[in-house]
N, C-alpha and C. Protein backbone atom coordinates (compact mmCIF):
# COMPACT_ATOMS: atom_id res chain seq x y z
N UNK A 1 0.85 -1.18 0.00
CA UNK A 1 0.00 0.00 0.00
C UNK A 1 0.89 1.25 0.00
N UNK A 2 0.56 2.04 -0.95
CA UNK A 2 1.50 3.22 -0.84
C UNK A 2 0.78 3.86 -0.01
N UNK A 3 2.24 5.09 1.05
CA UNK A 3 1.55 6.26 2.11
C UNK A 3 0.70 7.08 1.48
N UNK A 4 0.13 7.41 2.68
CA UNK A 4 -0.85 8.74 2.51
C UNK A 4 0.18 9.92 2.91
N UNK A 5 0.77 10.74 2.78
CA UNK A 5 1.42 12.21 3.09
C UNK A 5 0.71 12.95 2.25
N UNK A 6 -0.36 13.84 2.18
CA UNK A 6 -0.50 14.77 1.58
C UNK A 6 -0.38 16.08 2.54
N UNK A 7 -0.69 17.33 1.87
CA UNK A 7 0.32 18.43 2.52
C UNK A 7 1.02 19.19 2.06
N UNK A 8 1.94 20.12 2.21
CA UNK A 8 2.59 20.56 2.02
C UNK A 8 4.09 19.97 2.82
N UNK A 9 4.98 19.86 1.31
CA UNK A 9 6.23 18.72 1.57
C UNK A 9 7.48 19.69 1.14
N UNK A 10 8.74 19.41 1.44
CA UNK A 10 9.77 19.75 0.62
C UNK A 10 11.15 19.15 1.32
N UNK A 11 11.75 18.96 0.46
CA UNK A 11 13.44 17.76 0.32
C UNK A 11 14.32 19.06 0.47
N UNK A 12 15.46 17.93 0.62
CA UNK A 12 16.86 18.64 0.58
C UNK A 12 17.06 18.94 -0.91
N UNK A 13 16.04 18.46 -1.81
CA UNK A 13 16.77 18.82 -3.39
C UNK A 13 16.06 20.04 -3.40
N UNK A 14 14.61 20.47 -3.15
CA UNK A 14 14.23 21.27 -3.05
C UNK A 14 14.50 22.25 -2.79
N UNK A 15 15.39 22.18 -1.70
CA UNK A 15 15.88 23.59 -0.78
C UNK A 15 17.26 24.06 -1.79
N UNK A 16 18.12 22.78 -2.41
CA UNK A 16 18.91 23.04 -3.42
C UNK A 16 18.59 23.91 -4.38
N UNK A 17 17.48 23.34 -5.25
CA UNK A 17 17.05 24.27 -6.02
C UNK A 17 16.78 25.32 -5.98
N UNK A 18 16.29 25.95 -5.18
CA UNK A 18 15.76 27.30 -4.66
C UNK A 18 16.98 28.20 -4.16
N UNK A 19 17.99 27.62 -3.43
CA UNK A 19 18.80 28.57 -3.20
C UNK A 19 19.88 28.49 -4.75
N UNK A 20 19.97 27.50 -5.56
CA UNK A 20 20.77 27.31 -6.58
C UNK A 20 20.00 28.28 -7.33
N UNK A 21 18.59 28.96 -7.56
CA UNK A 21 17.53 29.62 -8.24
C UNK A 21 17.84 31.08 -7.93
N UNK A 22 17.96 31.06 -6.22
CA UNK A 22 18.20 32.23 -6.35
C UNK A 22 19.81 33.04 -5.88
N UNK A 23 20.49 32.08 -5.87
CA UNK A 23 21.73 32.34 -6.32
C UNK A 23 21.99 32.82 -7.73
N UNK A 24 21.55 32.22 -8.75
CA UNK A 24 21.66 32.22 -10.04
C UNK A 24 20.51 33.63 -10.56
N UNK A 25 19.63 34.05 -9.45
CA UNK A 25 18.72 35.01 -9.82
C UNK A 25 19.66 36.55 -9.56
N UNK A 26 20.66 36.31 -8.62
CA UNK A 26 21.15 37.52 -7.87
C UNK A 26 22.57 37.74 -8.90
N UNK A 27 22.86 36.88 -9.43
CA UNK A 27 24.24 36.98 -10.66
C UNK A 27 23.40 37.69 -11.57
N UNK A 28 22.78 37.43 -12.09
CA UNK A 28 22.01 37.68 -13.09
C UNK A 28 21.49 39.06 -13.30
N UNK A 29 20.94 39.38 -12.18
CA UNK A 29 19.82 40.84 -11.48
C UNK A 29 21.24 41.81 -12.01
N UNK A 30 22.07 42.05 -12.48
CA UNK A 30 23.29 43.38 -12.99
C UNK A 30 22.87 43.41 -14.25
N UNK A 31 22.75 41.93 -15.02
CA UNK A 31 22.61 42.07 -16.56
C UNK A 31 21.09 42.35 -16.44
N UNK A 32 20.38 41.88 -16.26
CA UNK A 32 18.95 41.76 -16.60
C UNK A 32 18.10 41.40 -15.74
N UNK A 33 17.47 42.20 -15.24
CA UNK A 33 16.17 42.52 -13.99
C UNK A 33 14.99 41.77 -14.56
N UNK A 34 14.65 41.79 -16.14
CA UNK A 34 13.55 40.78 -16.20
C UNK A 34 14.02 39.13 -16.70
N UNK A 35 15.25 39.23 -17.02
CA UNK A 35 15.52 37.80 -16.96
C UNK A 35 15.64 36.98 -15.18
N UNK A 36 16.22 38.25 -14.11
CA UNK A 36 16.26 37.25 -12.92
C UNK A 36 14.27 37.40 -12.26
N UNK A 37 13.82 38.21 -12.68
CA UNK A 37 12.37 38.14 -12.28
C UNK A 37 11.80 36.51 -13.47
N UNK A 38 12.20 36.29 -14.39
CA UNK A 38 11.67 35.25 -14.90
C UNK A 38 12.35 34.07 -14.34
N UNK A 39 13.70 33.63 -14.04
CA UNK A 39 14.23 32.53 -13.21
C UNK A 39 13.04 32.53 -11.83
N UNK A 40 13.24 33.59 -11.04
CA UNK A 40 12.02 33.33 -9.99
C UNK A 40 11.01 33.25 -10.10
N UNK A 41 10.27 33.49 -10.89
CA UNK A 41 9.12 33.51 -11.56
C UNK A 41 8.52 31.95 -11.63
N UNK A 42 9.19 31.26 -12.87
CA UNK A 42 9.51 30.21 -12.55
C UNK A 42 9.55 29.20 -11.98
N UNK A 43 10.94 29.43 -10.94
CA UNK A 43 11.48 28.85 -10.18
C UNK A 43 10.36 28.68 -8.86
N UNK A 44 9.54 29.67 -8.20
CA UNK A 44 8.51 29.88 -7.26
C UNK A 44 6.86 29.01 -8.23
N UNK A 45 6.77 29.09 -9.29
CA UNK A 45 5.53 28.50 -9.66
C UNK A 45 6.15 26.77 -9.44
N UNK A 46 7.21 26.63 -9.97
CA UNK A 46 7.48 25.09 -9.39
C UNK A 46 7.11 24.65 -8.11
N UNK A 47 7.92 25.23 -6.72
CA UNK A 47 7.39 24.86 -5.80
C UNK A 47 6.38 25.59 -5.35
N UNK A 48 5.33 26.56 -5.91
CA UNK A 48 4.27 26.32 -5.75
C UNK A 48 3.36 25.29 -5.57
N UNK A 49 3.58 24.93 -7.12
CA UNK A 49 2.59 23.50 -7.99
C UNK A 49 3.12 22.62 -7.26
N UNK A 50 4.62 21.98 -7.16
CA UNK A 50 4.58 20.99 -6.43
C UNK A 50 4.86 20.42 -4.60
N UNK A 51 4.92 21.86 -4.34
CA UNK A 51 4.88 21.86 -2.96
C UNK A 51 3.95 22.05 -1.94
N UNK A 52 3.40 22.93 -2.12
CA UNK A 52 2.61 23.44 -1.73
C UNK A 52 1.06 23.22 -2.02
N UNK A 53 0.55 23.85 -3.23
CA UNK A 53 -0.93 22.98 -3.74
C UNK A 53 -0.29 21.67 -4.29
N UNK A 54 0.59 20.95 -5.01
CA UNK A 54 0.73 19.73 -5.49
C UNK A 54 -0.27 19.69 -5.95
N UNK A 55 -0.50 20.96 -7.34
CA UNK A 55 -1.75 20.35 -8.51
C UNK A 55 -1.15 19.31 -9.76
N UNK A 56 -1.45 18.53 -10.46
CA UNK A 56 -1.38 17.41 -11.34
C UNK A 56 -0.70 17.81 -12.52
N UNK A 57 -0.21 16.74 -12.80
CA UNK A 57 0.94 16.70 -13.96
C UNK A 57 0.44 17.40 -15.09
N UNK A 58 -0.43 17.51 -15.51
CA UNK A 58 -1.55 17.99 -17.12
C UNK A 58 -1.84 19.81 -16.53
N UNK A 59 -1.58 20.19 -15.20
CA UNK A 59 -2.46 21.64 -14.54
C UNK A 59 -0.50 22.46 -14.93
N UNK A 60 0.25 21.63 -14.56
CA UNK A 60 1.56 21.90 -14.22
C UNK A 60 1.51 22.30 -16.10
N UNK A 61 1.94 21.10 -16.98
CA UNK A 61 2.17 21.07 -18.29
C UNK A 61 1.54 22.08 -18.71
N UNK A 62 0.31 22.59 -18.62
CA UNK A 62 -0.98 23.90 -19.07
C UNK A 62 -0.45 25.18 -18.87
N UNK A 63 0.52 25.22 -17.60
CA UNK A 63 0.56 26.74 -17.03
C UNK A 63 1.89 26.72 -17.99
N UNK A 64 3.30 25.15 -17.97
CA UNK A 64 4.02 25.77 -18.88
C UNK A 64 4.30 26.37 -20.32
N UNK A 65 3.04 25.30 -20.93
CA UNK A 65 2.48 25.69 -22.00
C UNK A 65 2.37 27.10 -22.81
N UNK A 66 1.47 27.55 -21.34
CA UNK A 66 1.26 28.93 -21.87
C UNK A 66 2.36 29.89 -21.57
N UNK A 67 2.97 29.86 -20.32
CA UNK A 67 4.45 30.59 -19.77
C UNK A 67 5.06 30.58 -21.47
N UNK A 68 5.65 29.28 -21.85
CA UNK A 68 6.17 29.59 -22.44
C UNK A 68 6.14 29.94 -24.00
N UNK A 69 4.74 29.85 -24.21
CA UNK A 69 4.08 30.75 -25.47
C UNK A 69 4.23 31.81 -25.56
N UNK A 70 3.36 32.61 -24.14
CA UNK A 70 3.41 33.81 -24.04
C UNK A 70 4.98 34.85 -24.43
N UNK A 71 6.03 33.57 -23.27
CA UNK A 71 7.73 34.24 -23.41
C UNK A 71 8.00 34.18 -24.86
N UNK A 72 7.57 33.81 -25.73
CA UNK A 72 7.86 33.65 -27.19
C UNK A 72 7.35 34.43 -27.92
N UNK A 73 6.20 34.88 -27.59
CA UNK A 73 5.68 36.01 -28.16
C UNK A 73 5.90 37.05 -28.07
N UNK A 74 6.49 37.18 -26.87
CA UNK A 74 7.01 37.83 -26.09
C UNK A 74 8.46 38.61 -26.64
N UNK A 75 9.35 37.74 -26.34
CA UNK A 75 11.24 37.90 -26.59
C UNK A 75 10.72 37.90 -27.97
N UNK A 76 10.74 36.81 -28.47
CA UNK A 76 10.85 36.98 -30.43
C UNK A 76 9.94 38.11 -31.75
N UNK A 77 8.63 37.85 -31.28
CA UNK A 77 7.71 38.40 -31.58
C UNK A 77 7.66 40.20 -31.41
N UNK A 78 7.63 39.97 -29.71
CA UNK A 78 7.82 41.52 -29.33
C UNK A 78 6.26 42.05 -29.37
N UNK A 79 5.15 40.77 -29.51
CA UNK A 79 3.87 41.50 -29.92
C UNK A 79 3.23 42.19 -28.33
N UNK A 80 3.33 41.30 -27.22
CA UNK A 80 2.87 41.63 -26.04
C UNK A 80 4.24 42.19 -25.09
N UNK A 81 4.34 42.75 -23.87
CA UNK A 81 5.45 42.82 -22.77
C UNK A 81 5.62 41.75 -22.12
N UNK A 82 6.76 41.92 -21.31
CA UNK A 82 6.83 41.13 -20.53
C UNK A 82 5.56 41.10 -19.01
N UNK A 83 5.10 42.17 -19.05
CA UNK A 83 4.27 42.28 -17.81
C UNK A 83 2.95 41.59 -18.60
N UNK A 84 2.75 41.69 -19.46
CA UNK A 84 1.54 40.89 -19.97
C UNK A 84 1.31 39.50 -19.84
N UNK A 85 2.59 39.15 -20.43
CA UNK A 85 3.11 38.07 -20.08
C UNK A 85 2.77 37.17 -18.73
N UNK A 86 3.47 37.94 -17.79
CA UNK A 86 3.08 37.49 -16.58
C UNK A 86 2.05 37.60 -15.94
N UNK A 87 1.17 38.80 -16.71
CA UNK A 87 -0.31 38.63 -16.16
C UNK A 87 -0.83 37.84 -16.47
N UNK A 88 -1.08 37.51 -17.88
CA UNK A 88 -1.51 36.20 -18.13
C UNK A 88 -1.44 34.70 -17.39
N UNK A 89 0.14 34.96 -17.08
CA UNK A 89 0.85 33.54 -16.31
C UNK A 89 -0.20 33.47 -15.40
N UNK A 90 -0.05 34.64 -14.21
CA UNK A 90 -0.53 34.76 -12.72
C UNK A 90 -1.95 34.33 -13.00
N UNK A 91 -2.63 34.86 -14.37
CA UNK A 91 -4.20 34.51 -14.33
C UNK A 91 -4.45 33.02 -14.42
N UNK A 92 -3.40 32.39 -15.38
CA UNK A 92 -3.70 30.80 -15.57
C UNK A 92 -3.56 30.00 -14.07
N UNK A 93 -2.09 30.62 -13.27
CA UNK A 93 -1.93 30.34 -12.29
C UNK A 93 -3.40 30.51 -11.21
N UNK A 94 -3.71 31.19 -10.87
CA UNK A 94 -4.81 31.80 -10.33
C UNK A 94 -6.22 30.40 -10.57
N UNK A 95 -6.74 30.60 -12.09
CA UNK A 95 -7.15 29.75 -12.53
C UNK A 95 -6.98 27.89 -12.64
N UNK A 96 -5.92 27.64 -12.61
CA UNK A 96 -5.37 26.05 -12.13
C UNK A 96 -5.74 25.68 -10.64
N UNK A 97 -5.11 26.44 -9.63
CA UNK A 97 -5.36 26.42 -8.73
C UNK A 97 -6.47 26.43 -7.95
N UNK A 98 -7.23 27.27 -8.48
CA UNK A 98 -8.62 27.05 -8.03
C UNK A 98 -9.67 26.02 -8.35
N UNK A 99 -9.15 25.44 -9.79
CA UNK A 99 -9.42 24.21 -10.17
C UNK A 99 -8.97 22.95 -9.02
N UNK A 100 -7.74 23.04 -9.14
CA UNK A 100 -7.38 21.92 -7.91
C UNK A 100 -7.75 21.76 -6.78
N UNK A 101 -7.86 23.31 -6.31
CA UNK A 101 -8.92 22.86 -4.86
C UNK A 101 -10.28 22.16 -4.80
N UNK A 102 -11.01 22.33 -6.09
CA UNK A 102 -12.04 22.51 -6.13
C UNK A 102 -12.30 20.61 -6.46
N UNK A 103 -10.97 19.42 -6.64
CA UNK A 103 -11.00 18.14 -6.76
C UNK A 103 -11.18 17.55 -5.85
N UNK A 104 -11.77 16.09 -5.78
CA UNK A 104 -11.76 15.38 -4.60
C UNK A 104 -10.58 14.80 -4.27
N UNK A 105 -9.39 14.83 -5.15
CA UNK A 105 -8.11 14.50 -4.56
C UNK A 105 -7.06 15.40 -4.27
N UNK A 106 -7.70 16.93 -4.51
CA UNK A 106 -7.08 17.78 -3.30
C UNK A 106 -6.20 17.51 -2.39
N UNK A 107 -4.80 17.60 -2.53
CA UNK A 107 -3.76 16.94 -1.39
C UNK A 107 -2.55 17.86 -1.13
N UNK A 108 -2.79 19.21 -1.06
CA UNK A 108 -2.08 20.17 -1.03
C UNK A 108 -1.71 21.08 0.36
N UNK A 109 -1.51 21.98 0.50
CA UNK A 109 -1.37 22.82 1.76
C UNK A 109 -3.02 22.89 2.29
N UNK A 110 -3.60 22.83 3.59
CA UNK A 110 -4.75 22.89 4.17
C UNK A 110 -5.62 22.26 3.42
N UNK A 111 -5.19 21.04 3.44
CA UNK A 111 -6.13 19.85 3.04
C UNK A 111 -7.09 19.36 3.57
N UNK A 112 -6.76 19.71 4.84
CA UNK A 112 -7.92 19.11 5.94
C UNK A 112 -9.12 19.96 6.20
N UNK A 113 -8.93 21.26 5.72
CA UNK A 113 -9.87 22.65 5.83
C UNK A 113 -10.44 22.44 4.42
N UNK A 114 -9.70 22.21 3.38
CA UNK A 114 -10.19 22.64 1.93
C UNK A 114 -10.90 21.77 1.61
N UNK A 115 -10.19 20.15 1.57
CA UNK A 115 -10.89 18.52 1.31
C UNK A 115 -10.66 17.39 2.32
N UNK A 116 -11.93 17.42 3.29
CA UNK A 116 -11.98 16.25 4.33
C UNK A 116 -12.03 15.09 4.24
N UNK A 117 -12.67 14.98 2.76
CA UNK A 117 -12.63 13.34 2.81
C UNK A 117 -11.57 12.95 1.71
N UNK A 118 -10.73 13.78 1.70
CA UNK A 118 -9.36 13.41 1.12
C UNK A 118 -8.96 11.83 1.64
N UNK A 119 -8.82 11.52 2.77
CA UNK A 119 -8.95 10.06 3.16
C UNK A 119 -9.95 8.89 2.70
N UNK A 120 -10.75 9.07 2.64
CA UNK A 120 -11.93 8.48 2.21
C UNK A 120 -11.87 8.01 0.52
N UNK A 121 -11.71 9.38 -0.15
CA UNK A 121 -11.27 9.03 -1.76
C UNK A 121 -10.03 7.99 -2.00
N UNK A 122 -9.09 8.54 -0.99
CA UNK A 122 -7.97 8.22 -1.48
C UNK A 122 -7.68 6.44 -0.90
N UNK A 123 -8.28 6.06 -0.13
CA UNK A 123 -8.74 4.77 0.33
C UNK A 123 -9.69 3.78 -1.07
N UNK A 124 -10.52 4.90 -1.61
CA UNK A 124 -11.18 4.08 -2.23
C UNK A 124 -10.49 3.98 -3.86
N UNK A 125 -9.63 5.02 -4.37
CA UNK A 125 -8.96 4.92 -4.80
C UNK A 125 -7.24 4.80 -5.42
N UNK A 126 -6.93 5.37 -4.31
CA UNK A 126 -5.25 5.14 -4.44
C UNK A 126 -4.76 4.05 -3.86
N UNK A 127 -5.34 3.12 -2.74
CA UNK A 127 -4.78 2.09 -1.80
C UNK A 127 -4.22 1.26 -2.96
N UNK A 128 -2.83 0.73 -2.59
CA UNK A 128 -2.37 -0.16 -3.41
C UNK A 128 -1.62 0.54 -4.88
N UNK A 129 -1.54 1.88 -5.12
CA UNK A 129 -1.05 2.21 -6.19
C UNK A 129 -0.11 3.22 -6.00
N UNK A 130 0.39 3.83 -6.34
CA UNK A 130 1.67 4.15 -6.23
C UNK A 130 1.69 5.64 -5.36
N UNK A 131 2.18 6.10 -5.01
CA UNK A 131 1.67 7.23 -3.78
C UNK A 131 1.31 8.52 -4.50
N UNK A 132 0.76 9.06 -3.99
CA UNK A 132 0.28 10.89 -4.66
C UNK A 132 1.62 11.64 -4.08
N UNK A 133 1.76 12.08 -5.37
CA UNK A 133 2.56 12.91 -5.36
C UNK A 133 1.77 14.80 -5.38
């Protein structure tokens, strides 16, 4: 039977990343203020999605999708800004998220306030399969 941990989680690779993120954000911040705002940018929607709400592999793929449409339209194009850009991001972000709460396998930060019978689902469907990530 795989564990139940849902919650809000984070590793020693985690903490790597983030200070390797924003190490690499603070070199950067001399040449270019919106390139180290896009490393964090980024770098913070990751452990957002997977730390914190831990919304699903397809919510994750959607937001990069568009991140990185938008940055293309963006840098190459030149049709929108960069602040557009990120409004957009923050709105999809905004939008995913509220989707995920709104699942019965909800397994994110205040799980127990947001989805109670998070146990109950996850009994009737995860027991025996590989753990939620």
């Amino acid at each position: 039977m795989s564990q139940f941990k849902p919650g809000f989680r984070i590793s020693l690779l985690d903490i790597a990343v983030l200070t390797v993120a924003a190490i690499l954000a603070y070199v950067i911040s001399s040449r270019s203020m919106i390139l180290m705002t896009i490393v964090l940018f980024v770098v913070g929607h990751f452990f957002l999605f997977c730390n914190v709400i831990r919304i699903s592999r397809i919510s994750e793929l959607i937001w990069a999708g568009v991140f990185v449409s938008m940055s293309t339209i963006t840098e190459i194009a030149g049709i929108v800004s960069w602040y557009t850009t990120i409004g957009i991001s923050l709105f999809v972000t905004f939008v995913l998220v509220i989707l995920e709460l709104r699942k019965e396998s909800y397994h994110g930060v205040l799980w127990q306030e947001v989805n109670p019978n998070l146990p109950v689902w996850y009994e009737k469907n995860m027991a025996g399969s590989e753990s939620v990530s």
